[in-house]
PDB file of N, CA and C in Angstrom:
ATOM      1  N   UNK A   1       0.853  -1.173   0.000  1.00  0.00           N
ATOM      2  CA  UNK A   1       0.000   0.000   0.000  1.00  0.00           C
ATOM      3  C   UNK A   1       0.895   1.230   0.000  1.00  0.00           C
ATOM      4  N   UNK A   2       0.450   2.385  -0.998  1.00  0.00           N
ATOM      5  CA  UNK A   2       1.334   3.688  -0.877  1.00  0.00           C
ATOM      6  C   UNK A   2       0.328   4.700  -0.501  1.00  0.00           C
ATOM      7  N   UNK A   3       0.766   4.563   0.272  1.00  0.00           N
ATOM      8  CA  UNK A   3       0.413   6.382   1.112  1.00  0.00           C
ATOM      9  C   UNK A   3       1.735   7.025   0.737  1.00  0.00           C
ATOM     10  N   UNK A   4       1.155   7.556   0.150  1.00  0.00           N
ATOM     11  CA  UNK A   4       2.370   8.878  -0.333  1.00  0.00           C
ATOM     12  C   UNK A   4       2.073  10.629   0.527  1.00  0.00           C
ATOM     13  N   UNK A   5       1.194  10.577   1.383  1.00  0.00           N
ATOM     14  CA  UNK A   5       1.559  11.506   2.161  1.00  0.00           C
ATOM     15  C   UNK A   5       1.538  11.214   3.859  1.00  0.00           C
ATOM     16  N   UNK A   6       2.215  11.793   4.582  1.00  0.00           N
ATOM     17  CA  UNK A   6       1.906  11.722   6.297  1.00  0.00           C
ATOM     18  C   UNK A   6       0.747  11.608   6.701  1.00  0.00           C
ATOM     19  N   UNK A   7       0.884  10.930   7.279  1.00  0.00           N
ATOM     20  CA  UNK A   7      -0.397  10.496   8.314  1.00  0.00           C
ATOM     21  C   UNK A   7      -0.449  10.144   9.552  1.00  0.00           C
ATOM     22  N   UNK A   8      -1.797  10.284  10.324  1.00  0.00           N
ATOM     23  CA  UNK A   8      -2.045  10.092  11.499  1.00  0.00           C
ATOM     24  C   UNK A   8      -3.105  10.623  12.089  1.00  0.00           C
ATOM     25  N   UNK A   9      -4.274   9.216  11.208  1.00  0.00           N
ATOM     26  CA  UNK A   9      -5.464   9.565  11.537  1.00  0.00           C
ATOM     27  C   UNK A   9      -5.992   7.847  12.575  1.00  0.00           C
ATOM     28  N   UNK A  10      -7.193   8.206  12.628  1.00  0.00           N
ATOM     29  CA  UNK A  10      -8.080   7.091  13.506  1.00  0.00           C
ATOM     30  C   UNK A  10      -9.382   6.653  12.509  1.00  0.00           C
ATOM     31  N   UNK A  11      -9.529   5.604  12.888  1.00  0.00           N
ATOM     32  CA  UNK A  11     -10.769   5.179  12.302  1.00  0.00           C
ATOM     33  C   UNK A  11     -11.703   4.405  13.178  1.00  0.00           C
ATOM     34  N   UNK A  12     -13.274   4.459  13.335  1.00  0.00           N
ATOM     35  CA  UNK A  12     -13.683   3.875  14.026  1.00  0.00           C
ATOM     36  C   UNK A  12     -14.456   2.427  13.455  1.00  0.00           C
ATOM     37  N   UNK A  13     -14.510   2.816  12.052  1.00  0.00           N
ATOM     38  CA  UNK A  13     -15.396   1.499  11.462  1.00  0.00           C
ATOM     39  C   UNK A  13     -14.679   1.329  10.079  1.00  0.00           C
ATOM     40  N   UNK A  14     -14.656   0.021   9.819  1.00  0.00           N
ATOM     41  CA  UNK A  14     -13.787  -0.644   8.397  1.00  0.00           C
ATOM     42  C   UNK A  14     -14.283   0.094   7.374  1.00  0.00           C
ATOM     43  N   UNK A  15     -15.989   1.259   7.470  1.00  0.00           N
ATOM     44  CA  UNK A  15     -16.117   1.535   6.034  1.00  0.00           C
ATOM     45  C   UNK A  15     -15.380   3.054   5.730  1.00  0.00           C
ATOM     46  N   UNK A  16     -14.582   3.390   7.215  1.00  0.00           N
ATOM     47  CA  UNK A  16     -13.971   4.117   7.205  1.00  0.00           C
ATOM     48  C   UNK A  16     -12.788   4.791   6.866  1.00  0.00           C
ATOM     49  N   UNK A  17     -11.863   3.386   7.191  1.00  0.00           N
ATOM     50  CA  UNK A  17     -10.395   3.407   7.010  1.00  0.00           C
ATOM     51  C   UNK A  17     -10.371   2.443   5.451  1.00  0.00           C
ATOM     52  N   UNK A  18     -11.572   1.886   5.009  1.00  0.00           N
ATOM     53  CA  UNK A  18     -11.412   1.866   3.381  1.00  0.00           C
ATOM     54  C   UNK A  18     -11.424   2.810   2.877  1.00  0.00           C
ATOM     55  N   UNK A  19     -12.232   3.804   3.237  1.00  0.00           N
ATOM     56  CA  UNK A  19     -12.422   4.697   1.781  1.00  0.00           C
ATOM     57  C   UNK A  19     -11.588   5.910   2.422  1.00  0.00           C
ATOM     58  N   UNK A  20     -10.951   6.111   3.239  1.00  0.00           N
ATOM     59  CA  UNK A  20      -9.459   6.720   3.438  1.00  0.00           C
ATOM     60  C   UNK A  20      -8.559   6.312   2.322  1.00  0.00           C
ATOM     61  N   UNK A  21      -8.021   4.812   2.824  1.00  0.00           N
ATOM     62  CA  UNK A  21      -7.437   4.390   1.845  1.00  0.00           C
ATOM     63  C   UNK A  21      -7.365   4.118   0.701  1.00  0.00           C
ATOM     64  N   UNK A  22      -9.269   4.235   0.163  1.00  0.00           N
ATOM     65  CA  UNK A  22      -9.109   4.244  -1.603  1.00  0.00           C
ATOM     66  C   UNK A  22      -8.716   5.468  -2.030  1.00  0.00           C
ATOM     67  N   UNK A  23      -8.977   6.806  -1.021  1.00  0.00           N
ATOM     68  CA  UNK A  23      -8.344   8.276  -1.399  1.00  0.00           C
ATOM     69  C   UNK A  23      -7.021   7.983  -1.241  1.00  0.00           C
ATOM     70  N   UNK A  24      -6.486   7.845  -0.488  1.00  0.00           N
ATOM     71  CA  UNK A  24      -4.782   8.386  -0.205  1.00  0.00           C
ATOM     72  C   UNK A  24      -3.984   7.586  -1.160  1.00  0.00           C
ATOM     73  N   UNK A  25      -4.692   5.874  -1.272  1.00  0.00           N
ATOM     74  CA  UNK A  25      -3.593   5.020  -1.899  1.00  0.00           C
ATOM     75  C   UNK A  25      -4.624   4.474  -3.153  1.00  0.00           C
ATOM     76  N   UNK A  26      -4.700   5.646  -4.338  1.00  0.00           N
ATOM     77  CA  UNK A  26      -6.021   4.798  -5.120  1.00  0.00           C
ATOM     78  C   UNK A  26      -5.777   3.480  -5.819  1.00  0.00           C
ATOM     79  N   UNK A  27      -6.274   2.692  -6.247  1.00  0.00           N
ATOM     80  CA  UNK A  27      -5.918   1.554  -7.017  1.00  0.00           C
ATOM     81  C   UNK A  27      -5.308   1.042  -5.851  1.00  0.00           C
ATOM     82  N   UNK A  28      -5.628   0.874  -4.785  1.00  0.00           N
ATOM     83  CA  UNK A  28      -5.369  -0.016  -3.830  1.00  0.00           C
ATOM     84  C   UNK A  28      -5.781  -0.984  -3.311  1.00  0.00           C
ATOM     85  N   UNK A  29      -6.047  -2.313  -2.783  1.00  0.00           N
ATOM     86  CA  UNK A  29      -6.940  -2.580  -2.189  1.00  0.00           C
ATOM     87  C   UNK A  29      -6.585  -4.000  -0.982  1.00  0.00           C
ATOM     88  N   UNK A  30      -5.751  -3.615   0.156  1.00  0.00           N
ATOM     89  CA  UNK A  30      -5.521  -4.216   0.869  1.00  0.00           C
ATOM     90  C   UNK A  30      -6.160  -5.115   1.221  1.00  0.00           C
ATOM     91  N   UNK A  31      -5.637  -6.052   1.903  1.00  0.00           N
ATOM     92  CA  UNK A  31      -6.350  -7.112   2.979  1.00  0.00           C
ATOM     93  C   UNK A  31      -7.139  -6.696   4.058  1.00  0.00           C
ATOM     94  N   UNK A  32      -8.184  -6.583   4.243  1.00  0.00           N
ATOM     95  CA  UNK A  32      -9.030  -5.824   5.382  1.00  0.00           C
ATOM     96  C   UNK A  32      -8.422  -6.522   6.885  1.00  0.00           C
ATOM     97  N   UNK A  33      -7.632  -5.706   7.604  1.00  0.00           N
ATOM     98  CA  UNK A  33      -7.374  -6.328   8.700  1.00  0.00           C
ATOM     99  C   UNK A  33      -8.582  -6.853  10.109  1.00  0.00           C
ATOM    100  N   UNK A  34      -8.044  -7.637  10.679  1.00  0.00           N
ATOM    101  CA  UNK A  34      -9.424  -8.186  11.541  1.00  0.00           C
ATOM    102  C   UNK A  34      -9.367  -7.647  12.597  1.00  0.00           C
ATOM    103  N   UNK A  35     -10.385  -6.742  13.229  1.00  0.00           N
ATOM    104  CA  UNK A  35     -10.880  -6.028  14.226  1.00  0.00           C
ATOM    105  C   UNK A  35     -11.867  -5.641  14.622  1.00  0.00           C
ATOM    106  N   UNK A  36     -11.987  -5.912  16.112  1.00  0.00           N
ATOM    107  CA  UNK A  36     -13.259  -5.809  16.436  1.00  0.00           C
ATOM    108  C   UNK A  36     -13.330  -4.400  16.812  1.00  0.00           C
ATOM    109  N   UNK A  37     -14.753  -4.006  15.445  1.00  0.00           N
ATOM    110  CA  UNK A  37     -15.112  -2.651  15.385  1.00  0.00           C
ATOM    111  C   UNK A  37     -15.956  -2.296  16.415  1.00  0.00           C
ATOM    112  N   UNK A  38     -16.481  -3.274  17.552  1.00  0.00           N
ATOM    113  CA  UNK A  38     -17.424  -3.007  18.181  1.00  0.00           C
ATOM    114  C   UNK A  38     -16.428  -2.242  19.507  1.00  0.00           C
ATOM    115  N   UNK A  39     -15.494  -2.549  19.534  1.00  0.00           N
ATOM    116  CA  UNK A  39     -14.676  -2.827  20.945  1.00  0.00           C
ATOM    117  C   UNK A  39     -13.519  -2.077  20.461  1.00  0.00           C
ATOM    118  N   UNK A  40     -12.896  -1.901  19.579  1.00  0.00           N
ATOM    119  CA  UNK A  40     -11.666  -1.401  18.943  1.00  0.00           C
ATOM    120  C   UNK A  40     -11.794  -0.079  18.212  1.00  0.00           C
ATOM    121  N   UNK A  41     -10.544   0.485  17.628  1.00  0.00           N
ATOM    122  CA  UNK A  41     -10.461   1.185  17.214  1.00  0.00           C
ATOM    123  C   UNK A  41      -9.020   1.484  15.799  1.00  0.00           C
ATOM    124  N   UNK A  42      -8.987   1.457  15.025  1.00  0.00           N
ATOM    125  CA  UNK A  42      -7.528   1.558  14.326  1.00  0.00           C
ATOM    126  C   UNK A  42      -6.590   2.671  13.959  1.00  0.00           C
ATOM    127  N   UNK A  43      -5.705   3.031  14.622  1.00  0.00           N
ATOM    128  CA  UNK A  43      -5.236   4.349  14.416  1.00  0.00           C
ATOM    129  C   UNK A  43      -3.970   3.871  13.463  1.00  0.00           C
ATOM    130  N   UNK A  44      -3.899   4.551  11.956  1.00  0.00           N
ATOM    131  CA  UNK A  44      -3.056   4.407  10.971  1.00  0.00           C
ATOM    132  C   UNK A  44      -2.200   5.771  11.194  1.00  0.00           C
ATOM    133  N   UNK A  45      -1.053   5.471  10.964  1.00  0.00           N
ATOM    134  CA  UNK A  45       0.396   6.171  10.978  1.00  0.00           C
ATOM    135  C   UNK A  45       1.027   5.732   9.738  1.00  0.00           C
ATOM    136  N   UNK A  46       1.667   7.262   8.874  1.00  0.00           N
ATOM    137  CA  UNK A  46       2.247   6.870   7.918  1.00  0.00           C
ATOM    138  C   UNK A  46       3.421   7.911   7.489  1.00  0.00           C
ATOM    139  N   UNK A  47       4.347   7.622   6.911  1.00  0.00           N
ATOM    140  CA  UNK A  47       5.694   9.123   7.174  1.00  0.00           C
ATOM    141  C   UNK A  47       5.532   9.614   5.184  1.00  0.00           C
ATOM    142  N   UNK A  48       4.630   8.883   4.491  1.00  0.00           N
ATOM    143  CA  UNK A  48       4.727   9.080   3.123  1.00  0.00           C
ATOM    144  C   UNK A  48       6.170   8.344   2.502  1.00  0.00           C
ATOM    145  N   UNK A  49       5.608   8.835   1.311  1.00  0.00           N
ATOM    146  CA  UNK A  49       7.523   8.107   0.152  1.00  0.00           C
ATOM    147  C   UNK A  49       8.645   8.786   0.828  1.00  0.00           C
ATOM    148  N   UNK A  50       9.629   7.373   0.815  1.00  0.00           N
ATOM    149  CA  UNK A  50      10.828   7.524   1.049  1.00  0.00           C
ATOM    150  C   UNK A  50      11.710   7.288   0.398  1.00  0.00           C
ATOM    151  N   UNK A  51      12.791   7.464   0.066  1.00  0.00           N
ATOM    152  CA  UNK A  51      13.380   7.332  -1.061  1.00  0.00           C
ATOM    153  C   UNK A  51      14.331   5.612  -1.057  1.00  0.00           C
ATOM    154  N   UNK A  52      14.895   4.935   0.300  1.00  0.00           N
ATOM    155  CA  UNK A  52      15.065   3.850   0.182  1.00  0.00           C
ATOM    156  C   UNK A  52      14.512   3.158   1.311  1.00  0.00           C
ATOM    157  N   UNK A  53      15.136   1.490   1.458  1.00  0.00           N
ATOM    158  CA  UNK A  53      14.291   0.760   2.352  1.00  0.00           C
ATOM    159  C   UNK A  53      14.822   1.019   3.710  1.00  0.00           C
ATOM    160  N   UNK A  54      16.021   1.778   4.027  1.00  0.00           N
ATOM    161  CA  UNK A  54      16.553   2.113   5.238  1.00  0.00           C
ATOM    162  C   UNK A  54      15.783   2.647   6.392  1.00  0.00           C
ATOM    163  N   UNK A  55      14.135   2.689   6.061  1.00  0.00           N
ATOM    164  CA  UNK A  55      13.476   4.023   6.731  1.00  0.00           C
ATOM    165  C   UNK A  55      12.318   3.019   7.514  1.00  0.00           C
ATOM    166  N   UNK A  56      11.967   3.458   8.443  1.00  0.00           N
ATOM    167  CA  UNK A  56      11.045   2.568   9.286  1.00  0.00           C
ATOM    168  C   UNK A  56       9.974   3.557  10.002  1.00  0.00           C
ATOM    169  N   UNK A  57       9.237   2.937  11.086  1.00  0.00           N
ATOM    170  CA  UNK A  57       8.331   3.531  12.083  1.00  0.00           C
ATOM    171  C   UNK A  57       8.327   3.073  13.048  1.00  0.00           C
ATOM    172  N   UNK A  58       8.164   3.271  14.275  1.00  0.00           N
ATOM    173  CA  UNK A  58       8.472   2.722  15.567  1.00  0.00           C
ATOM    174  C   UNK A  58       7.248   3.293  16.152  1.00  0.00           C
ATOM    175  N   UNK A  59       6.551   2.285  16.831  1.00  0.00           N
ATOM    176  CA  UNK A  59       5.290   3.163  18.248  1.00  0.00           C
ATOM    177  C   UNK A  59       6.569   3.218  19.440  1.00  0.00           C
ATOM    178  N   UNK A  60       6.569   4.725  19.670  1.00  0.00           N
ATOM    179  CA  UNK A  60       7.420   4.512  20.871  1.00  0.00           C
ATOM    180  C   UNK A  60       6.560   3.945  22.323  1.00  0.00           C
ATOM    181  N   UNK A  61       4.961   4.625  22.443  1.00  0.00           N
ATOM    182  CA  UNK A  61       3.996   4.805  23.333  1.00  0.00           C
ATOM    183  C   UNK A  61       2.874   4.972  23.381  1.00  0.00           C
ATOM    184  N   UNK A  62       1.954   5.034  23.836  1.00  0.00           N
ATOM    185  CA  UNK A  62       0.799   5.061  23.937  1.00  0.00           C
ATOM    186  C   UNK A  62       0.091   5.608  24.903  1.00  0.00           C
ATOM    187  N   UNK A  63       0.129   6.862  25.700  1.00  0.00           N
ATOM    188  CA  UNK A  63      -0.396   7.102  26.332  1.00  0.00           C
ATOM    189  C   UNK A  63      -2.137   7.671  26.871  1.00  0.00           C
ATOM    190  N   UNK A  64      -2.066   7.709  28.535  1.00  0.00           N
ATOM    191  CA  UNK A  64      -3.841   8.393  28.682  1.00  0.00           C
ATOM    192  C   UNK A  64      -3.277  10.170  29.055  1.00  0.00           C
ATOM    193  N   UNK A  65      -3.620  11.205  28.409  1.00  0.00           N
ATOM    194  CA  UNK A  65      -3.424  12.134  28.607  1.00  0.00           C
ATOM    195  C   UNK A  65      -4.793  12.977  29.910  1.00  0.00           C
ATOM    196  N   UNK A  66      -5.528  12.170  30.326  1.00  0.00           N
ATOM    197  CA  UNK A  66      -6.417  12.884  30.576  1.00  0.00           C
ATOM    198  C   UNK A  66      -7.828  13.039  29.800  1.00  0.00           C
ATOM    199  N   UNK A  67      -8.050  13.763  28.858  1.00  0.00           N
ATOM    200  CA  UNK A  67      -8.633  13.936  27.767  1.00  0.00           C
ATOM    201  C   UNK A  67      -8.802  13.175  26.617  1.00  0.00           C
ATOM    202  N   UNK A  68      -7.493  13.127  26.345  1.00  0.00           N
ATOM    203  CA  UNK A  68      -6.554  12.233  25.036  1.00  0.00           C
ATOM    204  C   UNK A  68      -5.835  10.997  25.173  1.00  0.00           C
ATOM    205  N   UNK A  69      -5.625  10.249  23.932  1.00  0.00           N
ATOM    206  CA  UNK A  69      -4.809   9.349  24.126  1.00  0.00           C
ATOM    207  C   UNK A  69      -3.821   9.810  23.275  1.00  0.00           C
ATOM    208  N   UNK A  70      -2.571   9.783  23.476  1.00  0.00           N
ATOM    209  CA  UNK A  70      -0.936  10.266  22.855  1.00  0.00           C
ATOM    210  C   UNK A  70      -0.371   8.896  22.123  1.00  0.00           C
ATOM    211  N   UNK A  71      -0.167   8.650  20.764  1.00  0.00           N
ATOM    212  CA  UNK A  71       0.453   7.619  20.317  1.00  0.00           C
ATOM    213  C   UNK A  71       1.628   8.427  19.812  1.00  0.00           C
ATOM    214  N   UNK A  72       2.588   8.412  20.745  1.00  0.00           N
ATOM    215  CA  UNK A  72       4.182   8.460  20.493  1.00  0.00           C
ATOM    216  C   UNK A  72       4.671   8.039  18.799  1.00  0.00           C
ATOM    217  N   UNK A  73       5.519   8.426  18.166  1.00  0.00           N
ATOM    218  CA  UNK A  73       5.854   7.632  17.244  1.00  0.00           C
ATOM    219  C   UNK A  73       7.124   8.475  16.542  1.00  0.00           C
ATOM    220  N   UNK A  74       8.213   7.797  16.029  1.00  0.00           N
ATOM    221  CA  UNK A  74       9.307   8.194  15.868  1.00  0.00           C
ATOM    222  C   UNK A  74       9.929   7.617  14.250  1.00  0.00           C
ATOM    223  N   UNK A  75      10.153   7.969  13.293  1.00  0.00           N
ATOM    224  CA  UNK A  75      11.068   7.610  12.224  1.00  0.00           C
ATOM    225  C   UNK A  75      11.851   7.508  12.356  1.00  0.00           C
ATOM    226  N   UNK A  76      12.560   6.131  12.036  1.00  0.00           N
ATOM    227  CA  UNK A  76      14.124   5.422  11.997  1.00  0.00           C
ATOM    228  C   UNK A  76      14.559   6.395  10.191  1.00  0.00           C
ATOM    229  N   UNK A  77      15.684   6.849  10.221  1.00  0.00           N
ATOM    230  CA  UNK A  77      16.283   7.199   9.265  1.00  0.00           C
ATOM    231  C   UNK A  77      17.934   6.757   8.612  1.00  0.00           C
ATOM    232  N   UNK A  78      18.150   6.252   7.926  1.00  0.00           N
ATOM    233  CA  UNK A  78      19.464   5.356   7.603  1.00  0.00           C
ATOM    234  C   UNK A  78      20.388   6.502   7.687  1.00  0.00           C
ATOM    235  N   UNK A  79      21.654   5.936   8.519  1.00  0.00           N
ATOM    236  CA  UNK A  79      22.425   6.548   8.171  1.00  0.00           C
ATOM    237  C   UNK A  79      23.315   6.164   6.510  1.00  0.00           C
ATOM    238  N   UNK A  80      24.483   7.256   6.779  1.00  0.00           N
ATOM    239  CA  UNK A  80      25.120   7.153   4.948  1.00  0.00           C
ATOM    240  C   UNK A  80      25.990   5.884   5.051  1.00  0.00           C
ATOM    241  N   UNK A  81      26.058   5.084   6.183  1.00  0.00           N
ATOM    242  CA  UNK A  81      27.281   3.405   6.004  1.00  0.00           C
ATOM    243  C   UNK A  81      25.920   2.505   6.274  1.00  0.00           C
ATOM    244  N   UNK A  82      24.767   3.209   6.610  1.00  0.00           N
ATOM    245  CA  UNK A  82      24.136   1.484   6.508  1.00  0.00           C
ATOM    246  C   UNK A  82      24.004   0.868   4.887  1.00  0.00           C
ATOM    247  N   UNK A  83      23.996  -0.736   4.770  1.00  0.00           N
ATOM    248  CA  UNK A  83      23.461  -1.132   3.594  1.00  0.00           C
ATOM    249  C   UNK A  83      21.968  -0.885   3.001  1.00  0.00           C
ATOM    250  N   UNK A  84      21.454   0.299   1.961  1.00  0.00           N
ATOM    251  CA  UNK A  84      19.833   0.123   1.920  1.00  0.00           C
ATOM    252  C   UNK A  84      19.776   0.080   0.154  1.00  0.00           C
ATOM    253  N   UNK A  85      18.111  -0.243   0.021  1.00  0.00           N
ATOM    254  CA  UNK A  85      18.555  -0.112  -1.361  1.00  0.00           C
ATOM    255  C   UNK A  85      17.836   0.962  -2.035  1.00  0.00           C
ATOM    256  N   UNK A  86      17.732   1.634  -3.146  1.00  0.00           N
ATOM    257  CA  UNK A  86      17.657   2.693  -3.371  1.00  0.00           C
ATOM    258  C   UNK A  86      16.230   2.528  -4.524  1.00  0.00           C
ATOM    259  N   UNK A  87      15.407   2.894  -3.538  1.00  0.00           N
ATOM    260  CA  UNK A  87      13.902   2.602  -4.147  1.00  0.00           C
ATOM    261  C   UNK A  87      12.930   3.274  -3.478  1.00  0.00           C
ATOM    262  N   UNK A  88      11.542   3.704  -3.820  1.00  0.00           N
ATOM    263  CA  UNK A  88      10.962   4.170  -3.030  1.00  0.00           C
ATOM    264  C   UNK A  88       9.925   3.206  -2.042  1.00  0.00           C
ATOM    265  N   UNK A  89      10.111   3.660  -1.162  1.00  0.00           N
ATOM    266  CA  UNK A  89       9.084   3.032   0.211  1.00  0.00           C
ATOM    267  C   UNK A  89       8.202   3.668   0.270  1.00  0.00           C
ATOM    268  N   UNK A  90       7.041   2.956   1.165  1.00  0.00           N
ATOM    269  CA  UNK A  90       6.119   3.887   2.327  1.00  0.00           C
ATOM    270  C   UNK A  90       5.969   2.974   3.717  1.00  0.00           C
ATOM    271  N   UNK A  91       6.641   3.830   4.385  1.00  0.00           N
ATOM    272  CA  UNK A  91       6.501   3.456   5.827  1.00  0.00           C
ATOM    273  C   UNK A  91       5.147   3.249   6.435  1.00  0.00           C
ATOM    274  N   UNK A  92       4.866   2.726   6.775  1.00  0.00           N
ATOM    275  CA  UNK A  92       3.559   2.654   7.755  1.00  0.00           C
ATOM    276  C   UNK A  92       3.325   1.686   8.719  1.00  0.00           C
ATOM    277  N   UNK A  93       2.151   2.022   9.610  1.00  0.00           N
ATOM    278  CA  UNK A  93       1.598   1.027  11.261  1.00  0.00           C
ATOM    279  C   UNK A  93       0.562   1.365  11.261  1.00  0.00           C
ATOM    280  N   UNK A  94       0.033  -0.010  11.134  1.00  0.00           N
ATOM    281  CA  UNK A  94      -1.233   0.133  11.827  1.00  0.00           C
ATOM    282  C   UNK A  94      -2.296  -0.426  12.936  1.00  0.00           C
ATOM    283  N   UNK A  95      -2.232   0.439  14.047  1.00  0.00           N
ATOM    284  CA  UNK A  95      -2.270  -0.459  15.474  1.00  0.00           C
ATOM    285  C   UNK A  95      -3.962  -0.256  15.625  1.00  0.00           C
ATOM    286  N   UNK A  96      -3.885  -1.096  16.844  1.00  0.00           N
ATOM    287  CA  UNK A  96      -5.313  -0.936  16.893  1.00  0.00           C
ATOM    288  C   UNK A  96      -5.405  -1.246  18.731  1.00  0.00           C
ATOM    289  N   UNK A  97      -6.595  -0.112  19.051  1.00  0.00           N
ATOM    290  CA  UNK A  97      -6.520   0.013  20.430  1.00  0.00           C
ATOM    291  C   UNK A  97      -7.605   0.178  20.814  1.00  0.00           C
ATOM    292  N   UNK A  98      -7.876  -0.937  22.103  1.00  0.00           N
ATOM    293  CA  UNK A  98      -9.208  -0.680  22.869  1.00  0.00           C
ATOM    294  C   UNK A  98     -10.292   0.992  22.757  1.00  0.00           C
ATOM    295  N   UNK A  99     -11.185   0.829  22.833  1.00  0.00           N
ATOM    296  CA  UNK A  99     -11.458   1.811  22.277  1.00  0.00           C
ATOM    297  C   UNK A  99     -11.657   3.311  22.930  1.00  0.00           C
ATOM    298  N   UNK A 100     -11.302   4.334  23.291  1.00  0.00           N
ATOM    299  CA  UNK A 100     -10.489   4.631  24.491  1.00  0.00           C
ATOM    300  C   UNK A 100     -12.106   5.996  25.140  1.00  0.00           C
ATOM    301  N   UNK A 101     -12.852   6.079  24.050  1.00  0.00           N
ATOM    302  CA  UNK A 101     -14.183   6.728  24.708  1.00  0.00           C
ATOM    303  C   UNK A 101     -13.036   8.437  24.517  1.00  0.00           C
ATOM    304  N   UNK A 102     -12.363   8.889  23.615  1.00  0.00           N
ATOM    305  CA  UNK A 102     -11.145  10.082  24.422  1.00  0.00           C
ATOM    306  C   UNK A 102     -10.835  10.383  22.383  1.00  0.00           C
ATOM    307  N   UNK A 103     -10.035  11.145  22.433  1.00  0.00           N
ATOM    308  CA  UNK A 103      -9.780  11.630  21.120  1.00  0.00           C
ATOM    309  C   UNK A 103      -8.292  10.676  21.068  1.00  0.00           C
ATOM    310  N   UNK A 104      -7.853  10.688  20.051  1.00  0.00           N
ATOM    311  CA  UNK A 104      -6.556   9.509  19.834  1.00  0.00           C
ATOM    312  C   UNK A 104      -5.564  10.980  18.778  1.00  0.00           C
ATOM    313  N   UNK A 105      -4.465  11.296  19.312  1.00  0.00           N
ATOM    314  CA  UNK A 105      -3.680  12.084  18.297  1.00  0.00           C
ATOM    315  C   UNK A 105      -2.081  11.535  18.185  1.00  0.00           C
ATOM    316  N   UNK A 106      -1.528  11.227  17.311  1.00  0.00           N
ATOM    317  CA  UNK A 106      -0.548  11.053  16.846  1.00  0.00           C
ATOM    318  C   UNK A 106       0.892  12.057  17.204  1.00  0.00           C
ATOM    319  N   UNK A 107       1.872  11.838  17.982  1.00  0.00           N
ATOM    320  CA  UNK A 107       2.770  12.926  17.810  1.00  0.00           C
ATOM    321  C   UNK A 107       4.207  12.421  17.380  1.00  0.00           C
ATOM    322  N   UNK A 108       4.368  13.346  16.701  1.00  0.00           N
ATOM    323  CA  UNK A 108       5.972  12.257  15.410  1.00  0.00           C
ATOM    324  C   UNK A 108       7.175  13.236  16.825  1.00  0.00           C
ATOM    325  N   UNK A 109       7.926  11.930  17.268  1.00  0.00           N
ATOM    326  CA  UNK A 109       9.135  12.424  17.918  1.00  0.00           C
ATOM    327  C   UNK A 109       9.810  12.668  17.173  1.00  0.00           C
ATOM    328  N   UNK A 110      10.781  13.840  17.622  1.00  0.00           N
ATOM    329  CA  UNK A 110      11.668  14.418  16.335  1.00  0.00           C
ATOM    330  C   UNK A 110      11.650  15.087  14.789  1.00  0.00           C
ATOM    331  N   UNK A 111      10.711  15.456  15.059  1.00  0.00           N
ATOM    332  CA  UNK A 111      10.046  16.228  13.960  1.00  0.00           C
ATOM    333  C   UNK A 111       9.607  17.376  14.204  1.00  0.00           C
ATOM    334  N   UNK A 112       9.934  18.746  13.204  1.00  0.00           N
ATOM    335  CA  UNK A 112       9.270  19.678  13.606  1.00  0.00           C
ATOM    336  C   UNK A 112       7.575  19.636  13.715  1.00  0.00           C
TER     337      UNK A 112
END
């Protein structure tokens, strides 16, 4: 799947985070992952094209803010001696979390 731009949204129901994904990634059409929409929730994270496979995503956390829930999240970036190969990627995660009754926001560590 290409998501070719950043992301870090939530979804509460599968007819949701499809037709996200037929916008962002058209001519797409993933494997519908299994989750219970009654009880769950899926929050997708994505850093867009990258230029090789050196590049990753990490959940650092997950926190209860009070109000909010905080999903931590950080990009691995290659340095210039690792081995990568020179193609474009799209990073992405997609977790899925009890369903928290609270707003769910994404914050990229290390990033302006």
């Amino acid at each position: 799947m290409e998501l070719t731009r950043a992301a870090g949204a939530t979804f509460e129901s599968p007819g949701d985070l499809a037709a996200y994904i037929r916008t962002a990634a058209p001519g797409t059409t993933p494997p519908a992952p299994k989750i219970d929409w009654a009880r769950d929730e899926a929050v997708l994270i994505a850093s867009g094209a990258r230029s090789s496979t050196g590049y990753a995503l990490h959940v650092l956390s997950v926190t209860d803010h009070g109000g909010r829930v905080v999903v931590a999240v950080r990009e691995e970036t290659p340095t210039l001696n690792e081995p990568v190969t020179a193609r474009l990627t799209y990073p992405r995660r997609l977790i899925v979390l009890r369903r928290p009754g609270k707003r769910v926001s994404v914050r990229w560590q290390g990033r302006p």
